[in-house]
N, C-alpha and C. Protein backbone atom coordinates (compact mmCIF):
# COMPACT_ATOMS: atom_id res chain seq x y z
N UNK A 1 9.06 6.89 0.67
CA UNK A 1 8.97 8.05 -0.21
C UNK A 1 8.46 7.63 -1.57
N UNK A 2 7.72 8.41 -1.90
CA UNK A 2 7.11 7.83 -3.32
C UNK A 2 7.17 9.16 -4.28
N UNK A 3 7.77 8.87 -5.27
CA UNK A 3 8.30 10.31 -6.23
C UNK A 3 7.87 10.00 -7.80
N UNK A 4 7.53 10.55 -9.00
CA UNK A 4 7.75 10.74 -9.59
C UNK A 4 8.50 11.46 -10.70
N UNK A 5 9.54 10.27 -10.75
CA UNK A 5 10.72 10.87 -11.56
C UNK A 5 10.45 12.09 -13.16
N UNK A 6 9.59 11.44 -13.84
CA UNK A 6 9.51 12.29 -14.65
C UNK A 6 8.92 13.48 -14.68
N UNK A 7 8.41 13.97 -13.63
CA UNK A 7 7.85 15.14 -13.84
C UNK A 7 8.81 16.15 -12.04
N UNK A 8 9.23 15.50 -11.64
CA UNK A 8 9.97 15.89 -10.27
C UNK A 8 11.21 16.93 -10.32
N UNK A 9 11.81 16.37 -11.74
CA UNK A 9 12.78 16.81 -12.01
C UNK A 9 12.95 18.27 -12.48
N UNK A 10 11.74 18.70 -13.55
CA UNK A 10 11.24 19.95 -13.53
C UNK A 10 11.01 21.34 -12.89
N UNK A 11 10.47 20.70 -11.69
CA UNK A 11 10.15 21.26 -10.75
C UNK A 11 11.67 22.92 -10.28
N UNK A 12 10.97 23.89 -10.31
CA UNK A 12 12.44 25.10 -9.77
C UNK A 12 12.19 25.45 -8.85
N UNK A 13 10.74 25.76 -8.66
CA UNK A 13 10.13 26.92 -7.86
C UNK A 13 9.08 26.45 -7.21
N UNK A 14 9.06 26.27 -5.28
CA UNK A 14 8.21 25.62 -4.95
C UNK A 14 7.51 27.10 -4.33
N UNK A 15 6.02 26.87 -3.59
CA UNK A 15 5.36 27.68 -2.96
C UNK A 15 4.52 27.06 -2.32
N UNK A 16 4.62 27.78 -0.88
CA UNK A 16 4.18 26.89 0.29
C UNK A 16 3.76 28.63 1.01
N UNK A 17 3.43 27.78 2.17
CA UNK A 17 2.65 28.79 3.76
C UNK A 17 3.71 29.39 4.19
N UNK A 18 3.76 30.47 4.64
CA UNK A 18 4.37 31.38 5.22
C UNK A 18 3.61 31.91 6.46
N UNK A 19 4.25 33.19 7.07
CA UNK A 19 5.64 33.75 6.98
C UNK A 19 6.71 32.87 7.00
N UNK A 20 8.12 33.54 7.41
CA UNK A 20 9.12 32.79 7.21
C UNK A 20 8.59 31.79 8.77
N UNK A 21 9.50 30.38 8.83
CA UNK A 21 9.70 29.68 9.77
C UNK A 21 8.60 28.95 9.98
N UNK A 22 7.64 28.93 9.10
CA UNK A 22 7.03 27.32 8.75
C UNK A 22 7.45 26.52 8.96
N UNK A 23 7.34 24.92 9.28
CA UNK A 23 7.10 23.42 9.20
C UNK A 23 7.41 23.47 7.32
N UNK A 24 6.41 24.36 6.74
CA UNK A 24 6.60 23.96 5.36
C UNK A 24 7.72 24.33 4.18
N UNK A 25 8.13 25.45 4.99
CA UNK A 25 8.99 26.49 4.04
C UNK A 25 10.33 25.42 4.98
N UNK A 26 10.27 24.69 5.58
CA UNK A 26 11.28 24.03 6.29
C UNK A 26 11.65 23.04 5.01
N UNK A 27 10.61 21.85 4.57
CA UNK A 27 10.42 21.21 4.00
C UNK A 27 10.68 21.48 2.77
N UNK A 28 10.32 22.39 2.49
CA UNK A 28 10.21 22.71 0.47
C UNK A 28 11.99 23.05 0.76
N UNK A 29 12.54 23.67 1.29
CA UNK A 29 14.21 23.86 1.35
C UNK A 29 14.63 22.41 1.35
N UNK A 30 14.36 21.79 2.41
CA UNK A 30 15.09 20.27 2.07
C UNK A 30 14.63 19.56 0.71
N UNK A 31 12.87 19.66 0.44
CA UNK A 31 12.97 18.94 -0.69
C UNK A 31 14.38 19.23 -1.93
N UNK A 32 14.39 20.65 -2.23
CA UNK A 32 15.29 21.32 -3.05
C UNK A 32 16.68 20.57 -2.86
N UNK A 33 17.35 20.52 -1.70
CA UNK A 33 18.50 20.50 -1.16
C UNK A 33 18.76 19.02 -1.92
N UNK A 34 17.82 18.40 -1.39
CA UNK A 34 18.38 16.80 -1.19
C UNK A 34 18.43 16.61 -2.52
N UNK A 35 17.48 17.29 -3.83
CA UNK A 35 17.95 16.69 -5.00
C UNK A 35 18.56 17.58 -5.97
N UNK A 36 19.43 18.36 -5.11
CA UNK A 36 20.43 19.40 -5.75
C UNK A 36 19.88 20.35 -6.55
N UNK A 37 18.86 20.70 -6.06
CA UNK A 37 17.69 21.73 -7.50
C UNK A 37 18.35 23.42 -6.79
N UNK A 38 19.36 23.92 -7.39
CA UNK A 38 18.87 25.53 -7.37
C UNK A 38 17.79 26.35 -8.06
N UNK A 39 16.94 26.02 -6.26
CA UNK A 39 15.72 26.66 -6.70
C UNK A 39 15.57 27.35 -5.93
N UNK A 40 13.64 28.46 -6.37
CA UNK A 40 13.24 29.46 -4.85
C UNK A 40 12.51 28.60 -4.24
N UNK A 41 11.99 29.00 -2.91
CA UNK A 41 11.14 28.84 -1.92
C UNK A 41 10.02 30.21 -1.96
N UNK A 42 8.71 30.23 -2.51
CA UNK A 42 8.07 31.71 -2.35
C UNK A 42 7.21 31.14 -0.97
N UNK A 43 7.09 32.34 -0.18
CA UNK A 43 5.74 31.76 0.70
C UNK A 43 4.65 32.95 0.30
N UNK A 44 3.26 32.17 0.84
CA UNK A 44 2.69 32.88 0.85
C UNK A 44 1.14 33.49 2.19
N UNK A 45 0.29 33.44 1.68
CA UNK A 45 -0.29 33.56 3.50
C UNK A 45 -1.37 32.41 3.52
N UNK A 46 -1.53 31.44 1.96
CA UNK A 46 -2.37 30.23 2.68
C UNK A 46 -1.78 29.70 1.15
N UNK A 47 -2.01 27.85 1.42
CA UNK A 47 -1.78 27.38 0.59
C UNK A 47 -2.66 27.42 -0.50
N UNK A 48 -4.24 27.49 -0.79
CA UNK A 48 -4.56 28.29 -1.12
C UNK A 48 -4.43 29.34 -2.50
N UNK A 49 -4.01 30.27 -1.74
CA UNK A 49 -3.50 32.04 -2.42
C UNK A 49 -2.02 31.85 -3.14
N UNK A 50 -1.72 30.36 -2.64
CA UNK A 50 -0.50 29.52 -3.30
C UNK A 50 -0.77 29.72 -4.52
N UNK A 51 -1.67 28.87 -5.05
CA UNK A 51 -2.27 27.87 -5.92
C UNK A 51 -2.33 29.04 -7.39
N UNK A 52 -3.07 30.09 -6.82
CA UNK A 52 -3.62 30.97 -7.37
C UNK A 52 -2.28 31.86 -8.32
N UNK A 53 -1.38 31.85 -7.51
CA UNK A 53 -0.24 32.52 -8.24
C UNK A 53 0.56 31.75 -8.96
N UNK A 54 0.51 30.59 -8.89
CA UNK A 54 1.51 29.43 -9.47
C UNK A 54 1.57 29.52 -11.13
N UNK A 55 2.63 29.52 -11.83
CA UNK A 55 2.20 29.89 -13.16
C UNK A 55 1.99 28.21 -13.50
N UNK A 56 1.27 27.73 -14.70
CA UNK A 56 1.40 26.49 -15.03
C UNK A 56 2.38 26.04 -15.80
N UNK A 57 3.80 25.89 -15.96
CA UNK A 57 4.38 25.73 -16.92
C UNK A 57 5.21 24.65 -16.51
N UNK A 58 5.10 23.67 -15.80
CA UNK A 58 5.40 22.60 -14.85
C UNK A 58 6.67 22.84 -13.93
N UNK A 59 7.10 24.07 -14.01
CA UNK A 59 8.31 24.49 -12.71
C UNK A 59 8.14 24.87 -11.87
N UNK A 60 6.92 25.14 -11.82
CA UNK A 60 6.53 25.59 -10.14
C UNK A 60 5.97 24.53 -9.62
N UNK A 61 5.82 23.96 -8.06
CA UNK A 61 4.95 23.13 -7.91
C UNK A 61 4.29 23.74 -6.15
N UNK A 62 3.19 23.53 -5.31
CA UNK A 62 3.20 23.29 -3.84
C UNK A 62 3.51 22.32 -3.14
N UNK A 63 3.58 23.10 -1.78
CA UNK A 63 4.41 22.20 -0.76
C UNK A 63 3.58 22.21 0.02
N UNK A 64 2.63 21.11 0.47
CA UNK A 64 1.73 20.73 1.30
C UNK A 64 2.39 19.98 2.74
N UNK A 65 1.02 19.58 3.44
CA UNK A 65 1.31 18.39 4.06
C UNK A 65 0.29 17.61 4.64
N UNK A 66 0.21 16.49 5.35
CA UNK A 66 -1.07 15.55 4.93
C UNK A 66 -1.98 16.04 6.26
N UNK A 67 -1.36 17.16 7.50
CA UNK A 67 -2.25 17.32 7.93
C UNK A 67 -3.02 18.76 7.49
N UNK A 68 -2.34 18.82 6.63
CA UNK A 68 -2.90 20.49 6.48
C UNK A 68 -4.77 20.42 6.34
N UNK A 69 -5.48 21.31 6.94
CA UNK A 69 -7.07 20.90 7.21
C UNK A 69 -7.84 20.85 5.90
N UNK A 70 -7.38 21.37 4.69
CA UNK A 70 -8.26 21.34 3.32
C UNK A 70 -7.67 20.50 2.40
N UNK A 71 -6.20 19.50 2.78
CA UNK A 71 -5.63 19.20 1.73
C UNK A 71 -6.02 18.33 0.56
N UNK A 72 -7.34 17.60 1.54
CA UNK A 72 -8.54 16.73 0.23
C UNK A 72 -9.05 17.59 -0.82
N UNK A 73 -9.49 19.18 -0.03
CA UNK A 73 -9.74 20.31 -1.03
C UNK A 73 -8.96 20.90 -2.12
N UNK A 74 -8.05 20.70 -1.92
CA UNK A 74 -6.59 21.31 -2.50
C UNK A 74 -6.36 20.26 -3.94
N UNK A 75 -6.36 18.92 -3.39
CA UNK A 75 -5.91 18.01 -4.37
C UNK A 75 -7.02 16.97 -5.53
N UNK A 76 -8.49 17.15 -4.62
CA UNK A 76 -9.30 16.94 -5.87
C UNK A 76 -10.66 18.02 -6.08
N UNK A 77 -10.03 19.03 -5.81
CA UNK A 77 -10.87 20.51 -6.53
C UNK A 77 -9.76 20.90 -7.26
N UNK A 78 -8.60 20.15 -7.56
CA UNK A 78 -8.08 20.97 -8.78
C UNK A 78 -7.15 19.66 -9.34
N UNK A 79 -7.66 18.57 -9.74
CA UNK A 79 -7.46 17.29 -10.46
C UNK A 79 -7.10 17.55 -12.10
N UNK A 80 -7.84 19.18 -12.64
CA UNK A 80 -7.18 19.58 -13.87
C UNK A 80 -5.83 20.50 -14.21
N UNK A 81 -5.29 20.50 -12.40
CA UNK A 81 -4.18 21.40 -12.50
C UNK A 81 -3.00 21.05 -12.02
N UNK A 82 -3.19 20.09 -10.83
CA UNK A 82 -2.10 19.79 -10.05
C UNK A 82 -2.00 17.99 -9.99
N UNK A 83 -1.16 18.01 -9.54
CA UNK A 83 -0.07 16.76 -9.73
C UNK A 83 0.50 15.95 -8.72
N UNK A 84 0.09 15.49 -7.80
CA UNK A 84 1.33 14.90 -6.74
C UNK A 84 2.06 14.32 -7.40
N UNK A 85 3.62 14.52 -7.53
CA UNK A 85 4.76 13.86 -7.92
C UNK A 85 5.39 13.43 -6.48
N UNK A 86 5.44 13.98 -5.28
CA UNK A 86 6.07 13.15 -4.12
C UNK A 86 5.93 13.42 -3.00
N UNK A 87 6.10 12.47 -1.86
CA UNK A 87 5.93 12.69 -1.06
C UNK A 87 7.09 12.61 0.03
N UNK A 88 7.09 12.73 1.24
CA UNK A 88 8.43 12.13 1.93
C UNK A 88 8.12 12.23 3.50
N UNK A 89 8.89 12.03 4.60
CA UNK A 89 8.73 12.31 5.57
C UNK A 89 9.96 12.64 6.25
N UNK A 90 9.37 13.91 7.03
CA UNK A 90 10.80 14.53 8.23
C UNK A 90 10.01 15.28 9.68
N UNK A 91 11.09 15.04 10.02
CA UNK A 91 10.44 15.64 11.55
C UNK A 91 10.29 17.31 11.23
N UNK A 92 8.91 18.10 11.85
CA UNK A 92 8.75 19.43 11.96
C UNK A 92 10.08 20.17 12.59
N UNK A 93 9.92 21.44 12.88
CA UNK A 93 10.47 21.74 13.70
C UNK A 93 10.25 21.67 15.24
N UNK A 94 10.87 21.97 16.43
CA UNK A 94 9.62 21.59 17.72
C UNK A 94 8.75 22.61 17.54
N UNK A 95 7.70 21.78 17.80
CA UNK A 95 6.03 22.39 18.15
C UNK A 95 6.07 23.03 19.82
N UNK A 96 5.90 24.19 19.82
CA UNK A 96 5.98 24.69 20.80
C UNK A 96 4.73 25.42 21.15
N UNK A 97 4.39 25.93 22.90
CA UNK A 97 4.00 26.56 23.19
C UNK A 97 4.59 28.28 24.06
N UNK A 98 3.89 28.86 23.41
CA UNK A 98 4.63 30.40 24.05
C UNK A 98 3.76 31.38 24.00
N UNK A 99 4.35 32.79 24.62
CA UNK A 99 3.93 33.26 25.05
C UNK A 99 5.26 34.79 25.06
N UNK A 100 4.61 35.62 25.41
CA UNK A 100 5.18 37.09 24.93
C UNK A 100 5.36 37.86 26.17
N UNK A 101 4.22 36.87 27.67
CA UNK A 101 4.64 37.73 29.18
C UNK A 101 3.69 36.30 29.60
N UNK A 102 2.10 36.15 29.94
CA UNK A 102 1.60 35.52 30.37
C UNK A 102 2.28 34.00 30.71
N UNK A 103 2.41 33.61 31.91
CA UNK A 103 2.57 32.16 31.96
C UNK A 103 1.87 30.75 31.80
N UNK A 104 0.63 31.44 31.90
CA UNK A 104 -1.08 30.99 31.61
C UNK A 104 -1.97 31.60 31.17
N UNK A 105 -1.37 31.54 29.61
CA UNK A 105 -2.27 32.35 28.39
C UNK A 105 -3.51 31.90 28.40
N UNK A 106 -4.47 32.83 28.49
CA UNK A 106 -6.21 32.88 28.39
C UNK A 106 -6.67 33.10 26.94
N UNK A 107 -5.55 33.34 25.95
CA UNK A 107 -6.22 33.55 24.58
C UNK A 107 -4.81 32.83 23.87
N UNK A 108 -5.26 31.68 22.78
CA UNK A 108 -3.97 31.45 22.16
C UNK A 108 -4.41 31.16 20.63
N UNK A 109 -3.39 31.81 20.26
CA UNK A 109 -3.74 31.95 18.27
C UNK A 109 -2.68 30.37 17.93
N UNK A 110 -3.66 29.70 17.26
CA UNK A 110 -3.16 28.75 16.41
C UNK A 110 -3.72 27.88 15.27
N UNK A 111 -2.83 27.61 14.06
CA UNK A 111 -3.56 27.39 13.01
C UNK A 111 -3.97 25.65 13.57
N UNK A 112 -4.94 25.48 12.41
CA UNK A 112 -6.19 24.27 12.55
C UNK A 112 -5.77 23.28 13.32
N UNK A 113 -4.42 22.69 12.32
CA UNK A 113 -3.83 21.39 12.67
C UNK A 113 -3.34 21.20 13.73
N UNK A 114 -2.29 22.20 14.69
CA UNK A 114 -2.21 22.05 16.06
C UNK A 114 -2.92 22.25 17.39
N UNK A 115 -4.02 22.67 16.97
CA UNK A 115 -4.57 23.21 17.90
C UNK A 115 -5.09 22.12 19.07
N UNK A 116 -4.93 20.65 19.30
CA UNK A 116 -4.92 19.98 19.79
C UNK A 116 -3.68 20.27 21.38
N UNK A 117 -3.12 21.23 20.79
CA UNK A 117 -2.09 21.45 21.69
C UNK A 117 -2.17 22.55 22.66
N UNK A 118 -2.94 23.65 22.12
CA UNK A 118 -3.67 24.45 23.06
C UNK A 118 -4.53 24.03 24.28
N UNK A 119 -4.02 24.45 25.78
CA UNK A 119 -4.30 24.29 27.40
C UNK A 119 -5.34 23.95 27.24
N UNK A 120 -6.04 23.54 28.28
CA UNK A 120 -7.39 22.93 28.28
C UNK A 120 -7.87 24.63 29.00
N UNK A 121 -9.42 25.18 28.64
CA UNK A 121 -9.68 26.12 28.90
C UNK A 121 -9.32 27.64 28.34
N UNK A 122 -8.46 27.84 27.34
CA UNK A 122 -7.68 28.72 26.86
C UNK A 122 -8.51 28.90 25.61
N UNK A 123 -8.70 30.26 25.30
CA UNK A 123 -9.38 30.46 24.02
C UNK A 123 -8.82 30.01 22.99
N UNK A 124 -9.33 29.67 21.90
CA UNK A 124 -8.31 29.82 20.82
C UNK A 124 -8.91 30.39 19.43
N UNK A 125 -7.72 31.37 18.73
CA UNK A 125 -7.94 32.14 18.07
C UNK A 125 -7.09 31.88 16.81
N UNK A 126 -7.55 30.81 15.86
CA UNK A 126 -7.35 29.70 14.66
C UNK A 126 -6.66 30.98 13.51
N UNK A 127 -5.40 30.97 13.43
CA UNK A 127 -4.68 31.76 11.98
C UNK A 127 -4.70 30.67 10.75
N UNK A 128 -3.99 31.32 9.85
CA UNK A 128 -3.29 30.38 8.68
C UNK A 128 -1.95 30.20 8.99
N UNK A 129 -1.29 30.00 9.91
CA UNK A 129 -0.16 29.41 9.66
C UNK A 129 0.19 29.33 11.15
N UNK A 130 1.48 28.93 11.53
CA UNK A 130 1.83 28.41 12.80
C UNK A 130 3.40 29.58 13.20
N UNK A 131 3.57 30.48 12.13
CA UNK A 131 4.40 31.71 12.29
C UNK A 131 3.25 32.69 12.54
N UNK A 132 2.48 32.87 11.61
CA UNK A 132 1.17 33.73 11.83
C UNK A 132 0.53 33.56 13.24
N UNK A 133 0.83 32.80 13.90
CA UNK A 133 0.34 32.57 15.37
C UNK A 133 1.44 33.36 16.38
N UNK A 134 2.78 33.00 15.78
CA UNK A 134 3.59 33.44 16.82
C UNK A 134 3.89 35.12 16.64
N UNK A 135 3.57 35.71 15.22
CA UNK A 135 3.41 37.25 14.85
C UNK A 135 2.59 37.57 16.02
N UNK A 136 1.00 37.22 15.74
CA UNK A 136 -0.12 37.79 16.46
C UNK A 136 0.46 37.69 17.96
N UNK A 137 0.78 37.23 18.59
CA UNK A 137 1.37 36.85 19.80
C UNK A 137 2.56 37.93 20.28
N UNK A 138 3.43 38.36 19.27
CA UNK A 138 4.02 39.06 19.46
C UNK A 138 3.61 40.67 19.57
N UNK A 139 2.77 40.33 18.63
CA UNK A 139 2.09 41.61 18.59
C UNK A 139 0.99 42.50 19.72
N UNK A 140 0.94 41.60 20.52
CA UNK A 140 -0.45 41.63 21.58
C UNK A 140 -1.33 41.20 21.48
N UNK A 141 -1.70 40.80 20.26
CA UNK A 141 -3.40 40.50 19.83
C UNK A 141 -3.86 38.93 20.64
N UNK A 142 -2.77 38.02 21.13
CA UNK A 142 -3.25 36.66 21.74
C UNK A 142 -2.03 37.08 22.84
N UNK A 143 -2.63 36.25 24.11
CA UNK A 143 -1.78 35.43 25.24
C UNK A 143 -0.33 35.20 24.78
N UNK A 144 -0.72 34.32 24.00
CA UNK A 144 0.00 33.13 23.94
C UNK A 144 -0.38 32.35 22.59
N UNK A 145 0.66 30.92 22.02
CA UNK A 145 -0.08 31.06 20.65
C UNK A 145 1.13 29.16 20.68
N UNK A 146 0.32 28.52 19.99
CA UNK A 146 1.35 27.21 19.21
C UNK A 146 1.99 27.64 18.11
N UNK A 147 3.26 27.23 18.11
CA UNK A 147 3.81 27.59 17.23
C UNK A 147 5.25 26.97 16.78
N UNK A 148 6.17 27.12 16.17
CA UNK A 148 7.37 26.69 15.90
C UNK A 148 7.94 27.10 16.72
N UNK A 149 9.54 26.59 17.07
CA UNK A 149 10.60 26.70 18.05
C UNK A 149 11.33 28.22 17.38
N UNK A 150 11.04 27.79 16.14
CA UNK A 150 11.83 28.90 15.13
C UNK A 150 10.98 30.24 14.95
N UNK A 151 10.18 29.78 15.04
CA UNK A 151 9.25 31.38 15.30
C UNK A 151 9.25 32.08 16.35
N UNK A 152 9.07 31.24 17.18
CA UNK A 152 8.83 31.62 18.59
C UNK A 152 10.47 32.66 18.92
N UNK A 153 11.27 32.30 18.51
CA UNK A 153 12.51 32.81 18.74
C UNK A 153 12.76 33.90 17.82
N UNK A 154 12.22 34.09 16.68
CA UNK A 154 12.25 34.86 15.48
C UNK A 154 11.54 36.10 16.22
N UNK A 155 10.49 35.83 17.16
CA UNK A 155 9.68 36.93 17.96
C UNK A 155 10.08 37.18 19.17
N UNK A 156 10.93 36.84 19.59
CA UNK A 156 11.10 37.10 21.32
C UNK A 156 10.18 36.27 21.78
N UNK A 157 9.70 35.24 21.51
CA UNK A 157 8.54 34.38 22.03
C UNK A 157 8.98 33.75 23.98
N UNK A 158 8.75 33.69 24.54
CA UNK A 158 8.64 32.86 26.15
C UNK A 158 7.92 31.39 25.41
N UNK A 159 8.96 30.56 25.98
CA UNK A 159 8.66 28.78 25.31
C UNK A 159 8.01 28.48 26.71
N UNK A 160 6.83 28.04 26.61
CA UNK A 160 6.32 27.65 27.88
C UNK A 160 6.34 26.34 27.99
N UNK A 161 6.00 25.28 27.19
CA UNK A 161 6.27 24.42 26.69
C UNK A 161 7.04 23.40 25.80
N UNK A 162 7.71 22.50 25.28
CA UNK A 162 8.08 22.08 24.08
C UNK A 162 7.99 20.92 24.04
N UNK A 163 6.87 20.84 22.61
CA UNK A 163 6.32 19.33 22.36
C UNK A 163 7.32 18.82 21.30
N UNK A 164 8.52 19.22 21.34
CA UNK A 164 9.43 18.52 20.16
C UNK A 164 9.12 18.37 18.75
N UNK A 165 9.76 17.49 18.28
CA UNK A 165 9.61 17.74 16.74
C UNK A 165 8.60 16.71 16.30
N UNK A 166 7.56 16.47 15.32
CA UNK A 166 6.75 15.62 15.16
C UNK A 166 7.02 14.80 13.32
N UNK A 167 7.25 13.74 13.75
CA UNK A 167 7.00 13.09 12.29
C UNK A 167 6.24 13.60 10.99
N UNK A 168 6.42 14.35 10.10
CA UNK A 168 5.41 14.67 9.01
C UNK A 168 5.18 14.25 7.86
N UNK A 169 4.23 13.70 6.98
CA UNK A 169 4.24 13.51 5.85
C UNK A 169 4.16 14.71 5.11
N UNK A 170 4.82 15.30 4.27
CA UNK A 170 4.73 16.76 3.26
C UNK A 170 4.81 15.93 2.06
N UNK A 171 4.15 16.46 1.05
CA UNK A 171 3.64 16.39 -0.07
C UNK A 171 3.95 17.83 -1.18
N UNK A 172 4.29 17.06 -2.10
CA UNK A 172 4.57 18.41 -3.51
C UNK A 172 4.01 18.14 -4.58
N UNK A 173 3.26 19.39 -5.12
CA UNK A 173 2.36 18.86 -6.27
C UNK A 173 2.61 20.16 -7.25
N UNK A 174 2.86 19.65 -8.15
CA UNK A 174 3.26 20.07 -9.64
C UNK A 174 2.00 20.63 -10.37
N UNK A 175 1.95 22.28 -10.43
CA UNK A 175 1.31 22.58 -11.31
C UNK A 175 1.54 22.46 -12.73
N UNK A 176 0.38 21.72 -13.27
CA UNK A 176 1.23 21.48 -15.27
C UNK A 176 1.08 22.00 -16.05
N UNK A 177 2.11 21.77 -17.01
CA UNK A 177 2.11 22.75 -18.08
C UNK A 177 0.90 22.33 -19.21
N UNK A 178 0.00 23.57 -19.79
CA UNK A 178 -0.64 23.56 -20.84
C UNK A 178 -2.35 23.16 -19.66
N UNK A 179 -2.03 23.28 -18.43
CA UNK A 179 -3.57 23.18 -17.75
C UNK A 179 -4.45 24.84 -17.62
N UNK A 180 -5.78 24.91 -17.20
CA UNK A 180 -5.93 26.03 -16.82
C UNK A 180 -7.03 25.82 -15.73
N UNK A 181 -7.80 27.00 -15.33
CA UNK A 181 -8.10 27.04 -13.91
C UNK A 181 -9.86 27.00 -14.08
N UNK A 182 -10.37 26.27 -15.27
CA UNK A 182 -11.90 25.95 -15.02
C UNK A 182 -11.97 24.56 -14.93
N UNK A 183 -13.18 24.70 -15.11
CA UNK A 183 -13.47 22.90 -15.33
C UNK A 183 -13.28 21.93 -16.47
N UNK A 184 -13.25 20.54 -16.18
CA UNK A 184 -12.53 20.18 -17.52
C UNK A 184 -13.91 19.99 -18.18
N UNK A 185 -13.69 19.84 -19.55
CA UNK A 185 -15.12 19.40 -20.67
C UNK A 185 -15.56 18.18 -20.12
N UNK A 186 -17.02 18.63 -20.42
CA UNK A 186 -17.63 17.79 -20.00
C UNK A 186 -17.57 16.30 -21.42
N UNK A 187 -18.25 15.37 -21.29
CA UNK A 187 -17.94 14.08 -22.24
C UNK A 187 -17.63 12.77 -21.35
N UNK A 188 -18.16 12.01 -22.11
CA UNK A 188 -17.15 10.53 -21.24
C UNK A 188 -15.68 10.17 -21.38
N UNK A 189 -14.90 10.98 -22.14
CA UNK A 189 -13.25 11.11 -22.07
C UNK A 189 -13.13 12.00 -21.11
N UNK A 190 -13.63 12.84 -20.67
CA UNK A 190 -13.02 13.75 -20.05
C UNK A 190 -13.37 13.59 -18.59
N UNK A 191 -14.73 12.92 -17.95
CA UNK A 191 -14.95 12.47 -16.52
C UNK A 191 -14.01 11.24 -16.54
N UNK A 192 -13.56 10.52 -17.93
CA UNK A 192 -13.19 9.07 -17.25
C UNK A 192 -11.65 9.50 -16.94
N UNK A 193 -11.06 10.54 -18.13
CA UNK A 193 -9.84 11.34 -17.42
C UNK A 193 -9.45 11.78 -16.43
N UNK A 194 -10.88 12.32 -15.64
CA UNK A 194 -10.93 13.05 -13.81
C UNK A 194 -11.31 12.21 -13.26
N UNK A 195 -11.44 10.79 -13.02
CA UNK A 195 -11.95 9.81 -12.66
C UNK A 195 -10.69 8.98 -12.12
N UNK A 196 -9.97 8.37 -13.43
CA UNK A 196 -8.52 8.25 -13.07
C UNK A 196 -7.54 8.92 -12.63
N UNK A 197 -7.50 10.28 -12.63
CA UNK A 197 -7.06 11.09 -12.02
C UNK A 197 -7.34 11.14 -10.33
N UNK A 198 -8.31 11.13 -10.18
CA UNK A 198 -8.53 10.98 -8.76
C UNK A 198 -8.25 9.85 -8.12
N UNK A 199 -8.40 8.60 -8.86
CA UNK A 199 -7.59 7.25 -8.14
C UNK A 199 -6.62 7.20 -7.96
N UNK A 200 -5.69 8.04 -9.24
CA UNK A 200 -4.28 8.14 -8.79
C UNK A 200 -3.57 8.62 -7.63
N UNK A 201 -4.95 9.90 -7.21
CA UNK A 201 -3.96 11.16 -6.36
C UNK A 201 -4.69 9.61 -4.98
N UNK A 202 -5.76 9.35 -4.67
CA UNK A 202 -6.21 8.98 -3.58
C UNK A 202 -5.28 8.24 -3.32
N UNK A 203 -4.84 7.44 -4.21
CA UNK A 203 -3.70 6.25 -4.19
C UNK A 203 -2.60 6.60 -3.36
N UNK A 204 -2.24 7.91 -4.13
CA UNK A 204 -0.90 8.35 -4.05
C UNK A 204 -0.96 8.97 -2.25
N UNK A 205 -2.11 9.46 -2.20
CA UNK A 205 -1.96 10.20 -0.72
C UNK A 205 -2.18 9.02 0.44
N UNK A 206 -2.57 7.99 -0.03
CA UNK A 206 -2.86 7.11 1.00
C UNK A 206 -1.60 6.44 1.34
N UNK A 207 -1.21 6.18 0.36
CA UNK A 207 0.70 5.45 0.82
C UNK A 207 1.31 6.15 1.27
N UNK A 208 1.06 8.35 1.06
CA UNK A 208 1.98 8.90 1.95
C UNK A 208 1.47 8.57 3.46
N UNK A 209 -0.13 8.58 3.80
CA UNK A 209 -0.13 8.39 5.08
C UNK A 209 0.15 6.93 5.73
């Protein structure tokens, strides 16, 4: 686990992927827990649309994770805003496969990162999130869908499968106080500022993986 104490501590209010019963909204609760922070958990419908609402005043931060599919996007397209202060690792919830009637779903909704887990031959119909898979599923719109153990049950889901819980690296990054949302000035202080900045985060994300 690799943390930064001085700016970690700050932290009240995390915001991560939703709906409820995320992998992530799993995570941002334990981060809270384990270091006694009464704080919220907001979700929202991409990490992303996260970002966008986060106020900068260093108490809010996101709750990533290292497979999420843009997270290189996330962390140096915004090197003037955000922060990795830590990282950690815990098992997901089980990664499951289900289904709403079909026993051999022909269409299955699942976001980027699992989709390795979807049948061989089975369409697949890529959401933002891995609850958002098990909604659509419930709803009629897919077969069948990857998803959490906890979702799947949250929907009346049929577990056709269960790939158990998977090792994760999750990541939290601190929006800061006194940043804003353009680009930084241009100058040779200010690239050699985003310069080191980016060694830091590469640094930092490479020891989480």
């Amino acid at each position: 686990m690799r943390r930064d104490e001085n700016t970690s501590t700050d932290v009240r209010h995390l915001h991560t992927l939703g709906p409820h019963g995320t992998n992530l909204e799993a995570a941002s609760h334990a981060w809270l827990r384990r270091r006694g922070i009464d704080g919220t958990v907001e979700l929202h419908a991409s990490i992303e649309s996260a970002l966008e609402a986060v106020p900068a005043d260093g108490k809010h931060a996101l709750t990533a994770c290292a497979v999420y599919p843009a997270l290189h996007t996330l962390v140096f397209g915004n090197l003037h805003r955000l922060r990795m202060i830590d990282s950690f690792v815990m098992p997901t919830h089980n990664m499951v496969l289900a289904s709403a009637g079909p026993a051999e779903p022909r269409t299955v909704a699942s976001h980027p990162a699992p989709r390795g887990l979807v049948p061989a031959g089975a369409e697949v119909r890529e959401v933002l999130s891995n609850s958002q898979a098990a909604l659509d599923c419930a709803h009629g719109e897919v077969d069948g869908c990857v998803t959490t153990l906890v979702a799947a049950h949250n929907h009346g889901l049929r577990v056709l499968r269960d790939f158990g819980p998977v090792p994760m690296v999750f990541t939290v990054h601190q929006v800061g106080p006194g940043t804003h949302s353009g680009p930084e000035p241009a100058g040779d202080a200010g690239r050699a500022e985003e310069a080191e900045r980016a060694e830091r985060a590469a640094a930092e994300l490479e020891a989480a993986l």
